[in-house]
Structures are given as structure tokens and as C-alpha cells.
PDB file of N, CA and C in Angstrom:
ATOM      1  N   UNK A   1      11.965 130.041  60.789  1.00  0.00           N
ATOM      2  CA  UNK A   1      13.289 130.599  60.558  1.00  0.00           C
ATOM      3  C   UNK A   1      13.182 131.864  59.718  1.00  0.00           C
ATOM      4  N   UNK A   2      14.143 132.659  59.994  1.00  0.00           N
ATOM      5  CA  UNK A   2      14.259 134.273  59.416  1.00  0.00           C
ATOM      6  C   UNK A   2      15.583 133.661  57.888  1.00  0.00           C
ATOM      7  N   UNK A   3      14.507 134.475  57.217  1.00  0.00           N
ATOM      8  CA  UNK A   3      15.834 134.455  55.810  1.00  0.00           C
ATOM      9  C   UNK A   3      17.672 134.636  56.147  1.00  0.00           C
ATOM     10  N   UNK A   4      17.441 135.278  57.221  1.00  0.00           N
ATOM     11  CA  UNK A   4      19.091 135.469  57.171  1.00  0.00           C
ATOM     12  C   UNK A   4      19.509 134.040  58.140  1.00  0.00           C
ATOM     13  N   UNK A   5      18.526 132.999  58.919  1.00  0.00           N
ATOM     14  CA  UNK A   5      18.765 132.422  59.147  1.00  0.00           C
ATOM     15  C   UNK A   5      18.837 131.157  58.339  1.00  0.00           C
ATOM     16  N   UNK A   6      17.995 131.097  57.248  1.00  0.00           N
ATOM     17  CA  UNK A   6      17.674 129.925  56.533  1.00  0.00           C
ATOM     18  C   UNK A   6      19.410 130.286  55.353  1.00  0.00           C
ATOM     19  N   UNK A   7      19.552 131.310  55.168  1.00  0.00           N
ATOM     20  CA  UNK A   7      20.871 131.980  54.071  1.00  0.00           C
ATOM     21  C   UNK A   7      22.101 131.206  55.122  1.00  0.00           C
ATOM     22  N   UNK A   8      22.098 131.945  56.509  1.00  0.00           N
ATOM     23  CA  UNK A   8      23.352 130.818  57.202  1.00  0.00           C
ATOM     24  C   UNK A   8      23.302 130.113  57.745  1.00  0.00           C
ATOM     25  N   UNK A   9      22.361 128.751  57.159  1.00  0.00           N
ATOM     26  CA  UNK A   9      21.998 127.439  57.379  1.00  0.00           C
ATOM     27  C   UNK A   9      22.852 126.852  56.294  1.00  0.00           C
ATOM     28  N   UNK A  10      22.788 127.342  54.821  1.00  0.00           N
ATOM     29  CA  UNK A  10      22.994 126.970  54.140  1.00  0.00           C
ATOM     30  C   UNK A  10      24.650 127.075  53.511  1.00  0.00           C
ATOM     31  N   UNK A  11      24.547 128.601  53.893  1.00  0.00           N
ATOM     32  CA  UNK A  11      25.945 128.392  53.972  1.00  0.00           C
ATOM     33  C   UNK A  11      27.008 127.804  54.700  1.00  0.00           C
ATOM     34  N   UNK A  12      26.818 127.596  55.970  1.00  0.00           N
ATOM     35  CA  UNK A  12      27.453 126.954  56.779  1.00  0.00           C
ATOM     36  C   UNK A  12      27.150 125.105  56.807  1.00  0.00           C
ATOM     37  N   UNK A  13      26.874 124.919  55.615  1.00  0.00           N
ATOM     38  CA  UNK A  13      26.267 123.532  55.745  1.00  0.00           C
ATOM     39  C   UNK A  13      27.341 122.373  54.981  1.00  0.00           C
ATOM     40  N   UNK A  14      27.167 121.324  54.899  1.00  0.00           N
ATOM     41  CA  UNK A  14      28.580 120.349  54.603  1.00  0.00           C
ATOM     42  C   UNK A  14      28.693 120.680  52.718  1.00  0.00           C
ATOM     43  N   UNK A  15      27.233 121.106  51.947  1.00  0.00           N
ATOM     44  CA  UNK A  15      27.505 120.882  50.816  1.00  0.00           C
ATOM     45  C   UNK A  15      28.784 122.078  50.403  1.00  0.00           C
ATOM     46  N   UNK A  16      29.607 121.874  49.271  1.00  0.00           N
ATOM     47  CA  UNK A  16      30.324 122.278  48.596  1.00  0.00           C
ATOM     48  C   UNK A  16      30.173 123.881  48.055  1.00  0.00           C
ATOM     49  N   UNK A  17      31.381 125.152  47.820  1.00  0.00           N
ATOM     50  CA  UNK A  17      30.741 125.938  47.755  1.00  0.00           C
ATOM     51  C   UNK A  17      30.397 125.891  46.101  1.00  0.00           C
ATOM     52  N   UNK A  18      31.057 125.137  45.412  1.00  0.00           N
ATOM     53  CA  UNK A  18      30.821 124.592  44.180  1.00  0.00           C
ATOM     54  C   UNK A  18      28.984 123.994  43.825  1.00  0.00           C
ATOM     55  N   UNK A  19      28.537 123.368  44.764  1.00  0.00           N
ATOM     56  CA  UNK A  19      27.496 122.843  44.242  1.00  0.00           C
ATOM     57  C   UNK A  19      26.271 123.436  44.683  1.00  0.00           C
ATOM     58  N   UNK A  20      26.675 124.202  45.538  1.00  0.00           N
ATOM     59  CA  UNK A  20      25.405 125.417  45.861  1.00  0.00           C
ATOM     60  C   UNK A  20      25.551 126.341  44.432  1.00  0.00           C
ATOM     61  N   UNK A  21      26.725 126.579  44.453  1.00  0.00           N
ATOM     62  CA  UNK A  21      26.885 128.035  43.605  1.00  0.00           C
ATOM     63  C   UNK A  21      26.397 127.264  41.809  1.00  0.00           C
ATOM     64  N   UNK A  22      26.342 125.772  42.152  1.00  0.00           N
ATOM     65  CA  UNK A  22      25.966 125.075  40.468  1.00  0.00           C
ATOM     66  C   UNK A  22      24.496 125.200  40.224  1.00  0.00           C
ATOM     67  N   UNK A  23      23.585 124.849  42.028  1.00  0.00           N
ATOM     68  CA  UNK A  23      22.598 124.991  42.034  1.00  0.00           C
ATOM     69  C   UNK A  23      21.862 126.067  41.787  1.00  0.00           C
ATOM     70  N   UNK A  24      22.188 127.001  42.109  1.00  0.00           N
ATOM     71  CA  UNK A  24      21.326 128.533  42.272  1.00  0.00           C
ATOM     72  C   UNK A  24      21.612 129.365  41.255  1.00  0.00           C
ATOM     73  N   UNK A  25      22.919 129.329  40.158  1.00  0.00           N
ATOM     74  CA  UNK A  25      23.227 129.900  39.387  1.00  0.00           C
ATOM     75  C   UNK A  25      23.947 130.989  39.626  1.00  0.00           C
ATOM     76  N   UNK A  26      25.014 130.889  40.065  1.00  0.00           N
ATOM     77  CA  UNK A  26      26.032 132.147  40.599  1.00  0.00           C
ATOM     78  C   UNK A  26      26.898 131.723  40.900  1.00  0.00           C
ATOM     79  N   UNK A  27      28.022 132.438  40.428  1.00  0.00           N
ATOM     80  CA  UNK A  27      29.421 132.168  40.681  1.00  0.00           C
ATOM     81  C   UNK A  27      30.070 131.537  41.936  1.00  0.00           C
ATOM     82  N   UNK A  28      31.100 130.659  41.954  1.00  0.00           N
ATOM     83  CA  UNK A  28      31.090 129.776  43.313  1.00  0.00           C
ATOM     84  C   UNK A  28      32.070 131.142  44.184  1.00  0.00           C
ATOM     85  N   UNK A  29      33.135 131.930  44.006  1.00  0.00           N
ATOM     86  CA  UNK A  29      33.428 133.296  44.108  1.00  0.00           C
ATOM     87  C   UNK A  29      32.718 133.966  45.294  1.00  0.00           C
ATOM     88  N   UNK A  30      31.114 133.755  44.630  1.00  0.00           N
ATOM     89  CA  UNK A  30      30.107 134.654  45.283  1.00  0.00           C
ATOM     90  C   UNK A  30      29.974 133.758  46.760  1.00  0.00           C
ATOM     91  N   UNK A  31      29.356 132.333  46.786  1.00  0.00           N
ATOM     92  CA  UNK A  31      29.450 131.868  47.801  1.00  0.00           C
ATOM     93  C   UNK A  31      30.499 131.940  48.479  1.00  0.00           C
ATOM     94  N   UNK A  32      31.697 132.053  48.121  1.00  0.00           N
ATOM     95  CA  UNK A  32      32.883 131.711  49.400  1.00  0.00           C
ATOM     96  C   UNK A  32      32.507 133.144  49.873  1.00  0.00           C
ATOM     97  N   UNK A  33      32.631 134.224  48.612  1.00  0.00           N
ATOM     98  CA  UNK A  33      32.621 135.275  49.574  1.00  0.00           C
ATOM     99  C   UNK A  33      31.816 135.652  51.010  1.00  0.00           C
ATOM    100  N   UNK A  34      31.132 135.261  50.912  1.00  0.00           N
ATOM    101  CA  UNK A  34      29.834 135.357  52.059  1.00  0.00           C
ATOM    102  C   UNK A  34      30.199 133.996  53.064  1.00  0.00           C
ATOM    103  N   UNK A  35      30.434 132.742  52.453  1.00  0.00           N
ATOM    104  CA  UNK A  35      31.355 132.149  52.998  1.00  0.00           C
ATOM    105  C   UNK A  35      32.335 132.009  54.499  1.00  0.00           C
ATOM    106  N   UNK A  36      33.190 133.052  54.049  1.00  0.00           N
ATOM    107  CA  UNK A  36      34.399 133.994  54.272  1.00  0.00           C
ATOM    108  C   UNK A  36      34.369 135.255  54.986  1.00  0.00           C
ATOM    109  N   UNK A  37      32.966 135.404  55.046  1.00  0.00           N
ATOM    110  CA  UNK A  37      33.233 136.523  56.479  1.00  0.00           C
ATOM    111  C   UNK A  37      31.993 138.190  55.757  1.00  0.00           C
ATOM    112  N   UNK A  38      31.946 137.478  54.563  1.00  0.00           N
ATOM    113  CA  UNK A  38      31.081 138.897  53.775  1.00  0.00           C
ATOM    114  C   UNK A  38      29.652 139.028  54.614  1.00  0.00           C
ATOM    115  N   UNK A  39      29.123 140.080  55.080  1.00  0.00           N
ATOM    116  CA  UNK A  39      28.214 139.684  55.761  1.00  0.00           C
ATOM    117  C   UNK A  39      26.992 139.874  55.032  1.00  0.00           C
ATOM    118  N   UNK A  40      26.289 139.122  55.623  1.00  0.00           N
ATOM    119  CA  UNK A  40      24.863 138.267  54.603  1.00  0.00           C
ATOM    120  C   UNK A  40      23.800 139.829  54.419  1.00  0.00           C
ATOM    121  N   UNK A  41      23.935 140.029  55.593  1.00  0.00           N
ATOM    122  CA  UNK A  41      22.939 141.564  55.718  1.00  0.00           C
ATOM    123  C   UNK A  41      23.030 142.421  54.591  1.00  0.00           C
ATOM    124  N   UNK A  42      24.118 142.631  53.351  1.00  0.00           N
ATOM    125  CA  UNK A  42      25.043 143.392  51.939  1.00  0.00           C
ATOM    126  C   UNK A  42      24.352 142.408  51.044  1.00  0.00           C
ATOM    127  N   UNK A  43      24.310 141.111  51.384  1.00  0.00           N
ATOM    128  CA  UNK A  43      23.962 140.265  50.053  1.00  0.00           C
ATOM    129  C   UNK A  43      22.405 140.623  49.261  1.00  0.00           C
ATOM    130  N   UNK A  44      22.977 140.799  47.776  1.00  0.00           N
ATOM    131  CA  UNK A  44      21.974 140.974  46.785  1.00  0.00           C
ATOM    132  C   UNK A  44      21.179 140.509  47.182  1.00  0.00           C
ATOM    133  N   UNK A  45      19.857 140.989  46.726  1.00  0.00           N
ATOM    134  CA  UNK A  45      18.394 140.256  47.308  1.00  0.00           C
ATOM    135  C   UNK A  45      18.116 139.038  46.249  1.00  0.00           C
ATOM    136  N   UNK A  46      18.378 139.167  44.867  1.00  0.00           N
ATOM    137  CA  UNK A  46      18.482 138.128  43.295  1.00  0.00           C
ATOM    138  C   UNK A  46      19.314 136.866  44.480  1.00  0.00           C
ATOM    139  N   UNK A  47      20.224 136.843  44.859  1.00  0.00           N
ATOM    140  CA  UNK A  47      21.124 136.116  45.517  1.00  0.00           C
ATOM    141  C   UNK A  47      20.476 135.408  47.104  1.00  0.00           C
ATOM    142  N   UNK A  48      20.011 136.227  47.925  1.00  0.00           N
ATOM    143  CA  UNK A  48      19.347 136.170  48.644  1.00  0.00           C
ATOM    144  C   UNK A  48      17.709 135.154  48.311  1.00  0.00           C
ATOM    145  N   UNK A  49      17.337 135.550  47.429  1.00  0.00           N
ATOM    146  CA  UNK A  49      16.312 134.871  47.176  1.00  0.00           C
ATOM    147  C   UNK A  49      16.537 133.114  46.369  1.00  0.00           C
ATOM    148  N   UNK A  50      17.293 133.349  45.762  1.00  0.00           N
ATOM    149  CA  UNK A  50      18.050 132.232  45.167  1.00  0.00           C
ATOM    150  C   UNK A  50      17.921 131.054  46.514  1.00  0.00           C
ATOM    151  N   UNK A  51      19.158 131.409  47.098  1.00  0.00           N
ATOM    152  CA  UNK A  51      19.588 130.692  48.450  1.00  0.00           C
ATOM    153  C   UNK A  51      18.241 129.732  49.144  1.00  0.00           C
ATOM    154  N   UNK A  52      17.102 130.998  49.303  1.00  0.00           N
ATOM    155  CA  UNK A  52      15.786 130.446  50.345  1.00  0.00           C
ATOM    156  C   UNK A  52      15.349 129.516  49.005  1.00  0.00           C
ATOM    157  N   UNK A  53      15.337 129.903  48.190  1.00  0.00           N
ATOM    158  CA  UNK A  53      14.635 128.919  47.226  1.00  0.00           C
ATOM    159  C   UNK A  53      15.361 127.277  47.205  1.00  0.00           C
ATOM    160  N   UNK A  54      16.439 127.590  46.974  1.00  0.00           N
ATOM    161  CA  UNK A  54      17.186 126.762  47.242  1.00  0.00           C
ATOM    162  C   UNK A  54      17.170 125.267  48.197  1.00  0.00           C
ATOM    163  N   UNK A  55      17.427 125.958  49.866  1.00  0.00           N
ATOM    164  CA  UNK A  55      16.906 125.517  51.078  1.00  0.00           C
ATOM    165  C   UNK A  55      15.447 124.898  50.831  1.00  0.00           C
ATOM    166  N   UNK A  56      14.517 125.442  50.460  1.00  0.00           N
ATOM    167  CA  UNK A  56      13.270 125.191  50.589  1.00  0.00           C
ATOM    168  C   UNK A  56      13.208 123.532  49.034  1.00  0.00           C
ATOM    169  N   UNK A  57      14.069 123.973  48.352  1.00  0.00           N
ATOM    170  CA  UNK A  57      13.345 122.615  47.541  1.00  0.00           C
ATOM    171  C   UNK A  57      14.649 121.567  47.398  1.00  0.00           C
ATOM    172  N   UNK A  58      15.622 121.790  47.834  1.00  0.00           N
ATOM    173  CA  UNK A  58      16.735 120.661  48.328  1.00  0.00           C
ATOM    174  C   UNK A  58      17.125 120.610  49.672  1.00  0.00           C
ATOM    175  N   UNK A  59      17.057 121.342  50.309  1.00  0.00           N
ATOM    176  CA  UNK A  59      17.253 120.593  51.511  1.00  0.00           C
ATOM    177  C   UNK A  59      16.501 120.275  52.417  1.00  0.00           C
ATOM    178  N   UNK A  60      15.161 120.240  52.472  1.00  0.00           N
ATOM    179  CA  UNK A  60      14.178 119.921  52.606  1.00  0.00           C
ATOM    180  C   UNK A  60      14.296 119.732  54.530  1.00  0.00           C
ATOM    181  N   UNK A  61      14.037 120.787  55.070  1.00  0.00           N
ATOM    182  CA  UNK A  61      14.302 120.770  56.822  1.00  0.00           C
ATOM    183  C   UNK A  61      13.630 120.137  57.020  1.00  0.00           C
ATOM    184  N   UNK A  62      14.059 119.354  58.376  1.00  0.00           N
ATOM    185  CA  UNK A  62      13.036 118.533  58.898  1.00  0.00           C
ATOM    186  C   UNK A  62      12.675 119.394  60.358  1.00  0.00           C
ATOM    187  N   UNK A  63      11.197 119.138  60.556  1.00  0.00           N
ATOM    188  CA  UNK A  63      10.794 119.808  61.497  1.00  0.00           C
ATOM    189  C   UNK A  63       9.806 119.392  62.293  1.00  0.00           C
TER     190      UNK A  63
END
């Protein structure tokens, strides 16, 4: 998977935009925005990197 795919995996996923945004350290704001139509391709790379980190040690894909 490509980062912008693993970023709208996650966003589009059942968890909360609250408990991503608790996990990664950034305003929940920031997630809806992107959320909501902001497109991922603009998103900070600090933010961006967050996210894959994220994916990679909680949600653990199965493959």
C-alpha cells in the first residue's frame, strides 16, 4: 500500500475522529478536516507521518 493509501484506510475506517486524533496527537478538527473532503495530497507531512505510524502499530493489517 501507498501512504496516501494506508492515510485513507484510516481515515475512512469505523474508529472515531476523536480517538485517532487522541492517538497521534493532533487536534480531532484536523482529522475531520481531511475527513470532510480536505484532500490528503495538502496534508502536513508531521501529520502524514503520524497517521502511517499509527496504521502500522494499531491497526495491525492483515495480509
Amino acid at each position: 500500500m501507498t501512504y496516501t493509501e494506508i492515510i485513507a484506510s484510516v481515515l475512512n475506517s469505523d474508529q472515531t475522529s476523536y480517538s485517532i486524533a487522541k492517538a497521534i496527537g493532533v487536534p480531532v478538527q484536523t482529522i475531520d478536516r481531511y475527513r470532510n473532503g480536505s484532500n490528503i495530497d495538502n496534508m502536513k507531512l508531521y501529520i502524514a507521518e503520524k497517521i502511517v505510524s499509527y496504521y502500522h502499530t494499531e491497526k495491525k493489517p492483515s495480509d
